[in-house]
N, C-alpha and C. Protein backbone atom coordinates (compact mmCIF):
# COMPACT_ATOMS: atom_id res chain seq x y z
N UNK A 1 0.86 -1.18 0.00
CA UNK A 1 0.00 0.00 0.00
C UNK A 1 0.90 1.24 0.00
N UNK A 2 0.36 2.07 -0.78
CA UNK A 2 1.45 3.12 -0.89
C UNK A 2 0.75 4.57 -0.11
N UNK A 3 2.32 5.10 0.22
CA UNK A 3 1.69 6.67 1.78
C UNK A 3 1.14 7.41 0.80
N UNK A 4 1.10 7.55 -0.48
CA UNK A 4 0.89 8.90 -1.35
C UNK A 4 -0.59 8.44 -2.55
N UNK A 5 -1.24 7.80 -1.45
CA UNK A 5 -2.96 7.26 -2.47
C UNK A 5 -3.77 8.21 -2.74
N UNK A 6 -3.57 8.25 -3.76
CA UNK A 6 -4.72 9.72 -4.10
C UNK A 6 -6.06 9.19 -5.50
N UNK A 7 -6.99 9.40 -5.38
CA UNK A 7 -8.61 9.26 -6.12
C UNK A 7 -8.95 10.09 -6.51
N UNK A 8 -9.10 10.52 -7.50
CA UNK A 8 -10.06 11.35 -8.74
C UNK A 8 -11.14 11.01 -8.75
N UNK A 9 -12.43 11.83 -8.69
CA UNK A 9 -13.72 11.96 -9.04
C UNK A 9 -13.94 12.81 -9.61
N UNK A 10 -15.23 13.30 -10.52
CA UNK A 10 -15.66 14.54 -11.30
C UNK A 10 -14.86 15.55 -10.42
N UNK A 11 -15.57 16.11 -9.19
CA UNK A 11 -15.07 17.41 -8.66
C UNK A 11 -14.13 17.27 -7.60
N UNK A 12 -13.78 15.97 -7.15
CA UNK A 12 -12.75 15.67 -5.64
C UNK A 12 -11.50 14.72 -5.93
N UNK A 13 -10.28 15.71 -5.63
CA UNK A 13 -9.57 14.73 -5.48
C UNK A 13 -9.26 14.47 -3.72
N UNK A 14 -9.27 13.16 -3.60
CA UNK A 14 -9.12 12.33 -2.39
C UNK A 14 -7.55 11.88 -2.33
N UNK A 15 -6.86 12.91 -1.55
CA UNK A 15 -5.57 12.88 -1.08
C UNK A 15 -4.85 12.55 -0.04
N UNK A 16 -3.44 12.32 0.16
CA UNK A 16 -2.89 12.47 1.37
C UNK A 16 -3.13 13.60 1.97
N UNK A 17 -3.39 13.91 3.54
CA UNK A 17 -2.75 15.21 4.08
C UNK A 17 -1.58 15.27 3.77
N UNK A 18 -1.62 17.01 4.12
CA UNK A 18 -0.16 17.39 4.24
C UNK A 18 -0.55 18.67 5.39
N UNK A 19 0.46 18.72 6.59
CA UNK A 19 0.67 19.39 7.33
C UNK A 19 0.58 21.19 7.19
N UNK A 20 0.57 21.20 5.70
CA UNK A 20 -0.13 22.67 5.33
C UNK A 20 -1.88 22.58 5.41
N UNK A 21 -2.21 21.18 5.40
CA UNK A 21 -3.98 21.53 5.46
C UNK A 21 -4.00 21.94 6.94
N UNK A 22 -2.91 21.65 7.58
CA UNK A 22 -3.83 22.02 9.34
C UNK A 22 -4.24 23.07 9.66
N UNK A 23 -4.13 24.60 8.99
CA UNK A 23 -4.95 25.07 9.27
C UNK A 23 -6.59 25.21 8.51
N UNK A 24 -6.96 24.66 7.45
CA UNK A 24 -8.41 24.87 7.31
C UNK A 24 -8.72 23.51 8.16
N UNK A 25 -7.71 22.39 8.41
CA UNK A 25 -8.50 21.18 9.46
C UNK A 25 -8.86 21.96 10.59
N UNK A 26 -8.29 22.38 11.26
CA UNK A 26 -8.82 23.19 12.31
C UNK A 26 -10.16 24.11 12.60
N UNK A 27 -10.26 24.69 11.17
CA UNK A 27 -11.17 25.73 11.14
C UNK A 27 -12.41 25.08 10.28
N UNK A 28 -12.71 24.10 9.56
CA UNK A 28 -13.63 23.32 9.28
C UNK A 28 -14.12 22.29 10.56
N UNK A 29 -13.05 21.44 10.87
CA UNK A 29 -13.33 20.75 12.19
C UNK A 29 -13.39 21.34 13.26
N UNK A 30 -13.58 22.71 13.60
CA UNK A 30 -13.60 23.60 14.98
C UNK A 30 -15.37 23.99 14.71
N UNK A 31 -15.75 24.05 14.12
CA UNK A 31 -17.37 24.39 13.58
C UNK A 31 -17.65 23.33 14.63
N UNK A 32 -18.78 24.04 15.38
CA UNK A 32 -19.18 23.19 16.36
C UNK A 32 -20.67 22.45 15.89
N UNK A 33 -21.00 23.25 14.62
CA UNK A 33 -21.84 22.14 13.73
C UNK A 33 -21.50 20.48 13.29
N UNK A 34 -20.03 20.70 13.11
CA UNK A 34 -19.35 19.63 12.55
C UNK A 34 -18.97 18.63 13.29
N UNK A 35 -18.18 19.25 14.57
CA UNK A 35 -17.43 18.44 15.77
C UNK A 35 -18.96 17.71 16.23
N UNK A 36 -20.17 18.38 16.28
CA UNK A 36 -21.39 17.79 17.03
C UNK A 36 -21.33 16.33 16.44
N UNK A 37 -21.51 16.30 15.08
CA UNK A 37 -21.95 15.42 14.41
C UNK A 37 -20.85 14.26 14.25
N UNK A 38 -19.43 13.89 14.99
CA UNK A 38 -18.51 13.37 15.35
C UNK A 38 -18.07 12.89 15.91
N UNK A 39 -18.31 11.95 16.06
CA UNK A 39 -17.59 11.04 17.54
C UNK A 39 -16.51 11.91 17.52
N UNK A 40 -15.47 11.65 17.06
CA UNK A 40 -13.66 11.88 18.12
C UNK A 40 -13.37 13.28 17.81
N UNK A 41 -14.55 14.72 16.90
CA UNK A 41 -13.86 15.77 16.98
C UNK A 41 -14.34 16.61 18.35
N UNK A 42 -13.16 17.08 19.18
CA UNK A 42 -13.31 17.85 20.49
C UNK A 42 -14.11 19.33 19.87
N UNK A 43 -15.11 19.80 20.98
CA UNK A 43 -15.10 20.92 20.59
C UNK A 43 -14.71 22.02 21.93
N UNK A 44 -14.06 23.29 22.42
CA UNK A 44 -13.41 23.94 20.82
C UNK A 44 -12.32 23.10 20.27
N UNK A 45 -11.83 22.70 19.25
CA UNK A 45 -10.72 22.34 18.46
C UNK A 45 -9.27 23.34 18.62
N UNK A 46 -8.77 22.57 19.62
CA UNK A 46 -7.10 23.41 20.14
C UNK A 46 -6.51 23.30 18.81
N UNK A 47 -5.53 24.79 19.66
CA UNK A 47 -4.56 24.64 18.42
C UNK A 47 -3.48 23.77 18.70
N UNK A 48 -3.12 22.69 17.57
CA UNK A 48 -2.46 22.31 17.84
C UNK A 48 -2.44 20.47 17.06
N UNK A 49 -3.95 20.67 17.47
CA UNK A 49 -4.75 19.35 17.22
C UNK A 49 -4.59 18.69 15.31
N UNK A 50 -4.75 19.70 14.58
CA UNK A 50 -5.17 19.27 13.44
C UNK A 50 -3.57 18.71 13.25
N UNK A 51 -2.26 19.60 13.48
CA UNK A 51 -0.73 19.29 13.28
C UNK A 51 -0.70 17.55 13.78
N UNK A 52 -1.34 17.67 15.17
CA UNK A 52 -0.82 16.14 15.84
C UNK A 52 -1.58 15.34 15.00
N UNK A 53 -2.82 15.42 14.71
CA UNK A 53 -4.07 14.64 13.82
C UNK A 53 -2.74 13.59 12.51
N UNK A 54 -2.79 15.21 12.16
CA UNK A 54 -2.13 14.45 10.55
C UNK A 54 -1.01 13.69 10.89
N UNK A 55 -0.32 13.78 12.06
CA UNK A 55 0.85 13.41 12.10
C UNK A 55 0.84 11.90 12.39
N UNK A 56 -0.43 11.64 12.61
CA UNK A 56 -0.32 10.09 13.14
C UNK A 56 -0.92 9.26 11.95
N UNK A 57 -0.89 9.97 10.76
CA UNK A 57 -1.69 9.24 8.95
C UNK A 57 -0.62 7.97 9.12
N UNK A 58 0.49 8.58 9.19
CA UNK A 58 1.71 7.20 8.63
C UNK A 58 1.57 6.27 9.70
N UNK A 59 1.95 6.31 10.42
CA UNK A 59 1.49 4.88 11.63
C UNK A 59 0.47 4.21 11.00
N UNK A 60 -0.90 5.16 10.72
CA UNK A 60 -2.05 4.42 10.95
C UNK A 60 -2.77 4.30 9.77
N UNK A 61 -1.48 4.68 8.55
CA UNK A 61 -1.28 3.69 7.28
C UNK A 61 -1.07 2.49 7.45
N UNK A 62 -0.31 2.28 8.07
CA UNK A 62 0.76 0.78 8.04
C UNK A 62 -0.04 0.14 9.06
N UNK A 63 -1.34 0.10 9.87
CA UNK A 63 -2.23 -0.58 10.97
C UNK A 63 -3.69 -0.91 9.92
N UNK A 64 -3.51 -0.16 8.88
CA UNK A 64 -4.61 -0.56 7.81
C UNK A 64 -5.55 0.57 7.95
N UNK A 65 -4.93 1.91 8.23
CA UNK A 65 -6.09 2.95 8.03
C UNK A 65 -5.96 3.57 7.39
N UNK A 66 -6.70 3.97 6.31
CA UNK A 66 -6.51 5.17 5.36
C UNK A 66 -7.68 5.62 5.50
N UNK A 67 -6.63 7.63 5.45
CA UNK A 67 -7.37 8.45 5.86
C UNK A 67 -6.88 10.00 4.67
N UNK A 68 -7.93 10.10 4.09
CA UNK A 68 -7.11 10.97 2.83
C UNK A 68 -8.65 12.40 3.25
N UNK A 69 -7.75 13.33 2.64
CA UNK A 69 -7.84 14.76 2.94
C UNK A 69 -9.20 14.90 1.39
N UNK A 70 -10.10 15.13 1.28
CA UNK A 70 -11.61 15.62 0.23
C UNK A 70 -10.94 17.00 0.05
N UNK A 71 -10.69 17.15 -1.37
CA UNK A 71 -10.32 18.46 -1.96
C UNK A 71 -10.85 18.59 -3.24
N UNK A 72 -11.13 20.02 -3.54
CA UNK A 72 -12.15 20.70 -4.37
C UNK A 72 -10.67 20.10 -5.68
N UNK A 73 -11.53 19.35 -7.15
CA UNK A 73 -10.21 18.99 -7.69
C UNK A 73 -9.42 20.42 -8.43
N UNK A 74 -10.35 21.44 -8.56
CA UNK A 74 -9.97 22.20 -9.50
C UNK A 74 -8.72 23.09 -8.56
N UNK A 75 -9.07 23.40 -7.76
CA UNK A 75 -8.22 24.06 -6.58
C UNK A 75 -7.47 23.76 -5.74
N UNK A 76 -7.76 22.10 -5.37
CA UNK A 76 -7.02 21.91 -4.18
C UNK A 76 -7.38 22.31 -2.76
N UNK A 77 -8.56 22.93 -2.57
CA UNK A 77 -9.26 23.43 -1.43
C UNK A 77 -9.62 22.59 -0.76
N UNK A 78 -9.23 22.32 0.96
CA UNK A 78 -9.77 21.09 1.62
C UNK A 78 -11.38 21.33 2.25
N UNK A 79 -11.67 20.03 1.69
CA UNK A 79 -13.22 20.77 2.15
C UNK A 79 -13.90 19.58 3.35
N UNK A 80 -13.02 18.72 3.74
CA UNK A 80 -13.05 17.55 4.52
C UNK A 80 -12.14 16.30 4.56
N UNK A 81 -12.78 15.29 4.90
CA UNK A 81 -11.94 13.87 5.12
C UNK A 81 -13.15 12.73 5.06
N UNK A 82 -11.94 11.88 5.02
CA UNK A 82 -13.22 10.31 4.70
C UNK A 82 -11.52 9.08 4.74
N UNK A 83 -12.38 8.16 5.16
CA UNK A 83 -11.26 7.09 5.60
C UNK A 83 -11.96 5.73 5.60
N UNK A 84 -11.50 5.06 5.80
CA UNK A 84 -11.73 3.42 5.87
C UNK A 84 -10.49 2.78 6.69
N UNK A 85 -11.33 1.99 8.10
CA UNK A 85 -10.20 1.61 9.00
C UNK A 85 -10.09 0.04 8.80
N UNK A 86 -9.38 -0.37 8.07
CA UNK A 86 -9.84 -1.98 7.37
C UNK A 86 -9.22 -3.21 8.61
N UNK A 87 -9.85 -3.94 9.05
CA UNK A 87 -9.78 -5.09 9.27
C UNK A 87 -9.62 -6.43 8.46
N UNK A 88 -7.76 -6.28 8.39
CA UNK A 88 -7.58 -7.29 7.29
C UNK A 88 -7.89 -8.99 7.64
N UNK A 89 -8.12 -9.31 8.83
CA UNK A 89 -8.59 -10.30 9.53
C UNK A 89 -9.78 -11.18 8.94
N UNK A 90 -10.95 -10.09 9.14
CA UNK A 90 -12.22 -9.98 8.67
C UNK A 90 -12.43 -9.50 7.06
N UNK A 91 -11.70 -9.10 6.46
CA UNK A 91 -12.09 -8.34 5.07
C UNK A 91 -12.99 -7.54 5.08
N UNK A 92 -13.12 -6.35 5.93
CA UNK A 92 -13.84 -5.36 6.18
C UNK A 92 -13.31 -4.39 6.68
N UNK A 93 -14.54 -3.37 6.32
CA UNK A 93 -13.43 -1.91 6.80
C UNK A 93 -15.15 -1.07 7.45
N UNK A 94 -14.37 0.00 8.59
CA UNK A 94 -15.89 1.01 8.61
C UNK A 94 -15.54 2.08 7.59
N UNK A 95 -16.42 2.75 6.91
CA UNK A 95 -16.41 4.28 6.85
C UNK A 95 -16.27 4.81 7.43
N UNK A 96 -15.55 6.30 7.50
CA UNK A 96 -15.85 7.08 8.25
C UNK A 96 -15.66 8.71 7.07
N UNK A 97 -16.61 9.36 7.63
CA UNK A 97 -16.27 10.82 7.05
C UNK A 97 -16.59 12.19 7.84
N UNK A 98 -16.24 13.38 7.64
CA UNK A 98 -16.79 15.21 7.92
C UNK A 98 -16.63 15.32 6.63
N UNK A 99 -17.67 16.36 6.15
CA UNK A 99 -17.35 17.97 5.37
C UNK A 99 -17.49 18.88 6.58
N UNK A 100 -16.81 20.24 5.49
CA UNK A 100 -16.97 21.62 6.54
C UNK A 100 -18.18 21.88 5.91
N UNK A 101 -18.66 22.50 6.70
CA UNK A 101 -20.27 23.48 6.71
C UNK A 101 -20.70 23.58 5.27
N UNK A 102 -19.39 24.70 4.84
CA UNK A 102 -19.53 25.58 4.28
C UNK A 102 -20.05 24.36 2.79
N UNK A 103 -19.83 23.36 2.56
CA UNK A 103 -19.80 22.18 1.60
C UNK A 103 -20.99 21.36 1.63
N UNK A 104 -21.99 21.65 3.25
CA UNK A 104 -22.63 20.97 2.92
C UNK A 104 -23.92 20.64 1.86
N UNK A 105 -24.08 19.67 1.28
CA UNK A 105 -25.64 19.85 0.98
C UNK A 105 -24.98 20.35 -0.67
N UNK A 106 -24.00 19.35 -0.92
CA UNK A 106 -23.43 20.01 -2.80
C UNK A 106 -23.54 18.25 -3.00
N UNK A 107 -23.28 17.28 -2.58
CA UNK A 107 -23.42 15.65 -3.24
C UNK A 107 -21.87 15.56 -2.80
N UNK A 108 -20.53 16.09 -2.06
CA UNK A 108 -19.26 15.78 -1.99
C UNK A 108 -19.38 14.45 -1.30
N UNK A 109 -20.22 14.73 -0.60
CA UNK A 109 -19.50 13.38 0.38
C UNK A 109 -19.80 12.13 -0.08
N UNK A 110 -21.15 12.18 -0.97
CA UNK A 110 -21.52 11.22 -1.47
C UNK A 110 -20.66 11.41 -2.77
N UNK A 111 -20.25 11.88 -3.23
CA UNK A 111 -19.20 11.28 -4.29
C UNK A 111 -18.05 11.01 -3.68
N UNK A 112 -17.39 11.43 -3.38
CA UNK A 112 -16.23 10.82 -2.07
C UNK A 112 -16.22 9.18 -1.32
N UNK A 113 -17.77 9.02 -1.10
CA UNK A 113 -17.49 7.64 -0.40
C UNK A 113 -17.99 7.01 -1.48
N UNK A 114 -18.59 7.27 -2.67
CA UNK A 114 -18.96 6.03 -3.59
C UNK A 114 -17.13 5.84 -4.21
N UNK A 115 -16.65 6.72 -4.39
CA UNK A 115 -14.98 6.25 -4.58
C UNK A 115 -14.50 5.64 -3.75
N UNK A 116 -14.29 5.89 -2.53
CA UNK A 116 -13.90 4.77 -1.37
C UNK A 116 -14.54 4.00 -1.63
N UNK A 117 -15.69 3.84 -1.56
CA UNK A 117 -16.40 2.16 -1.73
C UNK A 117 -15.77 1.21 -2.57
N UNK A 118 -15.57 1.94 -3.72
CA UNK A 118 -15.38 1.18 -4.88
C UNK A 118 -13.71 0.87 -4.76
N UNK A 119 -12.88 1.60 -4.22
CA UNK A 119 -11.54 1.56 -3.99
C UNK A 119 -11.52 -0.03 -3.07
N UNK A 120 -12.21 0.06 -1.84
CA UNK A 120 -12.66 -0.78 -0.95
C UNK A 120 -12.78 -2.36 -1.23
N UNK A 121 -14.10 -2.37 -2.28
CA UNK A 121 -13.75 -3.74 -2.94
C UNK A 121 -12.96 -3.95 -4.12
N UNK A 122 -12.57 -2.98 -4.89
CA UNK A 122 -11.83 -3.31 -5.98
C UNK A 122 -10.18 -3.25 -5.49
N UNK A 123 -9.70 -2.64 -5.24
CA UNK A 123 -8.29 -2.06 -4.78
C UNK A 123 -7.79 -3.26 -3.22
N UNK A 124 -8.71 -3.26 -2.17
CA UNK A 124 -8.86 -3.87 -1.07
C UNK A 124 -8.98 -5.36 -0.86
N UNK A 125 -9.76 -5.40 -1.95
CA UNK A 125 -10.80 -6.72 -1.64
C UNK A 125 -11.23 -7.31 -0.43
N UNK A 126 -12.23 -5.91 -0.14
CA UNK A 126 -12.94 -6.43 1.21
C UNK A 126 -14.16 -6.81 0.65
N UNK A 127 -14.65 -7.65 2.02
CA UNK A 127 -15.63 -8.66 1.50
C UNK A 127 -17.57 -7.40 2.09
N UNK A 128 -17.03 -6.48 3.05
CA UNK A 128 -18.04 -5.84 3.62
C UNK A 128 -17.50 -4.59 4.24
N UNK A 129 -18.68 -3.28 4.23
CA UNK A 129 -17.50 -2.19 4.90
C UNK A 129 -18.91 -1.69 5.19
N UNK A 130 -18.93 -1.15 6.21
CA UNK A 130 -19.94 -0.62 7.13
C UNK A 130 -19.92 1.04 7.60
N UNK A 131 -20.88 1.41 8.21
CA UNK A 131 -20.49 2.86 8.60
C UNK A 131 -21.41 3.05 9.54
N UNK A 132 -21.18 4.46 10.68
CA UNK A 132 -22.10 4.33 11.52
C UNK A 132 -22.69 5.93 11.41
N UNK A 133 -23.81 6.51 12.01
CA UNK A 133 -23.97 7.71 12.11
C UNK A 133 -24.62 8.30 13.07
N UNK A 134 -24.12 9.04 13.84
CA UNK A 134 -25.49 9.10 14.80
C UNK A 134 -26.61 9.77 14.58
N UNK A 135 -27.88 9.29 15.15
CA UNK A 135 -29.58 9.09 14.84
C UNK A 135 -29.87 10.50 14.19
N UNK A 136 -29.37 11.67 15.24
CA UNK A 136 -29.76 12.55 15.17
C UNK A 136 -29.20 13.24 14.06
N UNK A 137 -28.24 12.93 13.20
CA UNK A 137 -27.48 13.42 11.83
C UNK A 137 -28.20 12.61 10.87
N UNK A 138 -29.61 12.62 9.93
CA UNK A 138 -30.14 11.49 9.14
C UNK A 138 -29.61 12.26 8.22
N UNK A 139 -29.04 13.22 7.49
CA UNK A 139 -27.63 13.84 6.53
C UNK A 139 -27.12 12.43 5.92
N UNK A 140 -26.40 11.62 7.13
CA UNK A 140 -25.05 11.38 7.12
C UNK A 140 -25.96 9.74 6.49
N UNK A 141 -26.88 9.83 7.05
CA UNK A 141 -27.70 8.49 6.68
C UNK A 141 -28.38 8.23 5.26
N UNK A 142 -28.47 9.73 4.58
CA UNK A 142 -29.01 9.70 3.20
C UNK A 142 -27.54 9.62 2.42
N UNK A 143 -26.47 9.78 2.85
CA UNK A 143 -25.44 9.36 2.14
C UNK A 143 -24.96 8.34 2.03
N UNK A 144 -24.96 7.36 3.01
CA UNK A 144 -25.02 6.06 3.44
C UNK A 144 -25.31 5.07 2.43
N UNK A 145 -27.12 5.52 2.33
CA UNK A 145 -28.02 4.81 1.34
C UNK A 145 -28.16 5.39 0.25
N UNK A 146 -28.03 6.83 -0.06
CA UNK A 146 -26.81 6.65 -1.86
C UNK A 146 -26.10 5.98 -1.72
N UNK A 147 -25.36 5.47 -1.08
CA UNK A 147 -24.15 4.76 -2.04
C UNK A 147 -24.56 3.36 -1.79
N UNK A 148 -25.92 3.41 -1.81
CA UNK A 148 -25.96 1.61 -2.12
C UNK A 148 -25.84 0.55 -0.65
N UNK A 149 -25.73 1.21 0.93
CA UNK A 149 -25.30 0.69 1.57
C UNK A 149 -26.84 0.42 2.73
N UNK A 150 -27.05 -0.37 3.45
CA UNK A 150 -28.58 -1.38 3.68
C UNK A 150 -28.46 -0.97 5.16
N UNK A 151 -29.33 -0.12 5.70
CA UNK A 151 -29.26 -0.36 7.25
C UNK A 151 -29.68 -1.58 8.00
N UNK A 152 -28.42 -1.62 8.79
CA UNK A 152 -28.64 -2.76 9.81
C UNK A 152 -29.59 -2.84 10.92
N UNK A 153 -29.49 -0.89 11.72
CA UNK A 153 -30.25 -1.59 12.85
C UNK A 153 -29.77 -0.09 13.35
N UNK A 154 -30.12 -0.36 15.39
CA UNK A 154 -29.88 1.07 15.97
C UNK A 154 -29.23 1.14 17.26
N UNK A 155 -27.52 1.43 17.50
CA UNK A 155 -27.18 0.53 18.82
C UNK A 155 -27.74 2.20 19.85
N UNK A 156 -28.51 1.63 20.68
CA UNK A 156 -29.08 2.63 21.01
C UNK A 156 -27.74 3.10 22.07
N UNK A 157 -28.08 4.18 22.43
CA UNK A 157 -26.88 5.10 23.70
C UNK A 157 -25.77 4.69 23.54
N UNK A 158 -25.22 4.64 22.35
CA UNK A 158 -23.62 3.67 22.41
C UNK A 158 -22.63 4.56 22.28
N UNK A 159 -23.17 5.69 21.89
CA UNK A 159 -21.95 6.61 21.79
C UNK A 159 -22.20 7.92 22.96
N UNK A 160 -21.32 8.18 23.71
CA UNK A 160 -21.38 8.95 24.85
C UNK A 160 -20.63 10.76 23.89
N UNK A 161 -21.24 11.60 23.76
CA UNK A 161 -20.75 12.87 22.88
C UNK A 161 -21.48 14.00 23.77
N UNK A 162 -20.03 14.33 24.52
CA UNK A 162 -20.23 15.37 25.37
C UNK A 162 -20.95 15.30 26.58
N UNK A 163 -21.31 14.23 26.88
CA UNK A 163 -21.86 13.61 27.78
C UNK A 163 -23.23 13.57 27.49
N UNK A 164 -23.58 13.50 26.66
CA UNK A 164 -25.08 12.83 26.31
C UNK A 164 -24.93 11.35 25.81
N UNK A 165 -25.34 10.31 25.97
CA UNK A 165 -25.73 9.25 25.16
C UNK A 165 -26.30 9.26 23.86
N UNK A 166 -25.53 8.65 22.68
CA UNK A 166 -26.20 9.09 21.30
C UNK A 166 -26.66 7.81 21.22
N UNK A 167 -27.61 7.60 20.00
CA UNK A 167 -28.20 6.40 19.33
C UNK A 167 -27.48 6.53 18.08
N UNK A 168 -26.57 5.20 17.73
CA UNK A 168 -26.07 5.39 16.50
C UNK A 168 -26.95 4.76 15.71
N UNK A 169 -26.58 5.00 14.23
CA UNK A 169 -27.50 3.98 12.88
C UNK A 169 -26.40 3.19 12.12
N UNK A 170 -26.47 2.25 11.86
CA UNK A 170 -25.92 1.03 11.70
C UNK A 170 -25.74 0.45 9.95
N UNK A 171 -24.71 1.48 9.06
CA UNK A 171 -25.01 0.66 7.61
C UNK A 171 -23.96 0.04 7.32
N UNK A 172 -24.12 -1.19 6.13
CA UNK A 172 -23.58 -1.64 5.76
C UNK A 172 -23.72 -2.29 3.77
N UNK A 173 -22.50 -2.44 2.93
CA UNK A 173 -22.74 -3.29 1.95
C UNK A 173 -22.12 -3.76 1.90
N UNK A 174 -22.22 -5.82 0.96
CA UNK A 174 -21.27 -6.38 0.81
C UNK A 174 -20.42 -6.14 -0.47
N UNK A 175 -19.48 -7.18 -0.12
CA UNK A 175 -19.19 -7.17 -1.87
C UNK A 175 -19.85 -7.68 -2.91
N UNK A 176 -21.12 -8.41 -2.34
CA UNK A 176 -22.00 -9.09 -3.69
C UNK A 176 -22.67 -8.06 -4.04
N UNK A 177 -23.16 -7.23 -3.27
CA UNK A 177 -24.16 -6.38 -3.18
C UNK A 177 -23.71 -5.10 -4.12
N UNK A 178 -22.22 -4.89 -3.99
CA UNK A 178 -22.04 -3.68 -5.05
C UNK A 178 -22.07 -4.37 -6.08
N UNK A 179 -21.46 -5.54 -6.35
CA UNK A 179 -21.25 -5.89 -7.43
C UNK A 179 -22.60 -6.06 -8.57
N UNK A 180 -23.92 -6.08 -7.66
CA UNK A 180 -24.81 -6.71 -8.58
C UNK A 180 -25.07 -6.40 -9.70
């Protein structure tokens, strides 16, 4: 697997970070619209955070995570992230993604993860890759099911965010299933 994986779509290229995005990571992931909708983003977002963030890509390349930077293709403008943490054990990986605000509600993310998907079983050869969202973001759930992916179910209070108990939503597709 190589540190420098980068994906073309119509309008996104799906890149490595680089330690010059940390400051719009900061200031996209400091939106306390965004961090809400996030398990692991703190809100306020220290400075400091987005530098250490990126810095841990290479480790957690080589543990089976890829995690590439959503940029506008014409510009290069970071407008989020999206990753897949693969379990080479199992032949599966979760999704995971943010946009910033300012992006939402254009189809990015859903073009973004139908490329991961497809990277996923074609590139990967995983057999299933899943994603979770919590209840109260159904956003994150209509992107989900664009890309073809079947809800499972609802682990209720499983995620503790800010000290509330969230209800996550539960998707998944296989590899037969894209393939059909």
């Amino acid at each position: 697997m190589t540190q420098r994986l980068s994906l073309k779509t119509e309008r996104l290229l799906l890149r490595s970070f680089s330690i010059k995005d940390a400051p719009e990571v900061q200031r996209l992931a400091g939106d306390r619209d965004v961090a809400a909708n996030v398990r692991d983003i703190p809100h306020p977002y220290e400075d400091g955070l987005a530098e250490e963030w990126i810095s841990t890509h290479k480790e957690r390349l080589e543990r089976g995570e890829i995690i590439l930077a959503l940029a506008l293709h014409d510009t290069n403008r970071l407008i989020g992230t999206i990753g897949l943490l693969i379990d080479r054990k199992d032949e599966n990986a979760e999704l995971g993604f943010w946009i910033g605000k300012p992006y939402w509600g254009k189809g990015y993310c859903t073009e973004a993860a139908t490329a991961l998907v497809r990277y996923g079983f074609d590139k990967q050869g995983l057999n299933r890759i899943h994603a979770f969202h919590l209840s109260r973001n159904p956003a994150s759930g209509r992107v989900l099911q664009k890309i073809g992916m079947s809800h499972e179910g609802c682990l209720r209070q499983a995620i503790n965010k800010w000290g509330v108990f969230e209800d996550v939503e539960v998707y998944s597709i296989l590899r037969n299933e894209y393939y059909k």
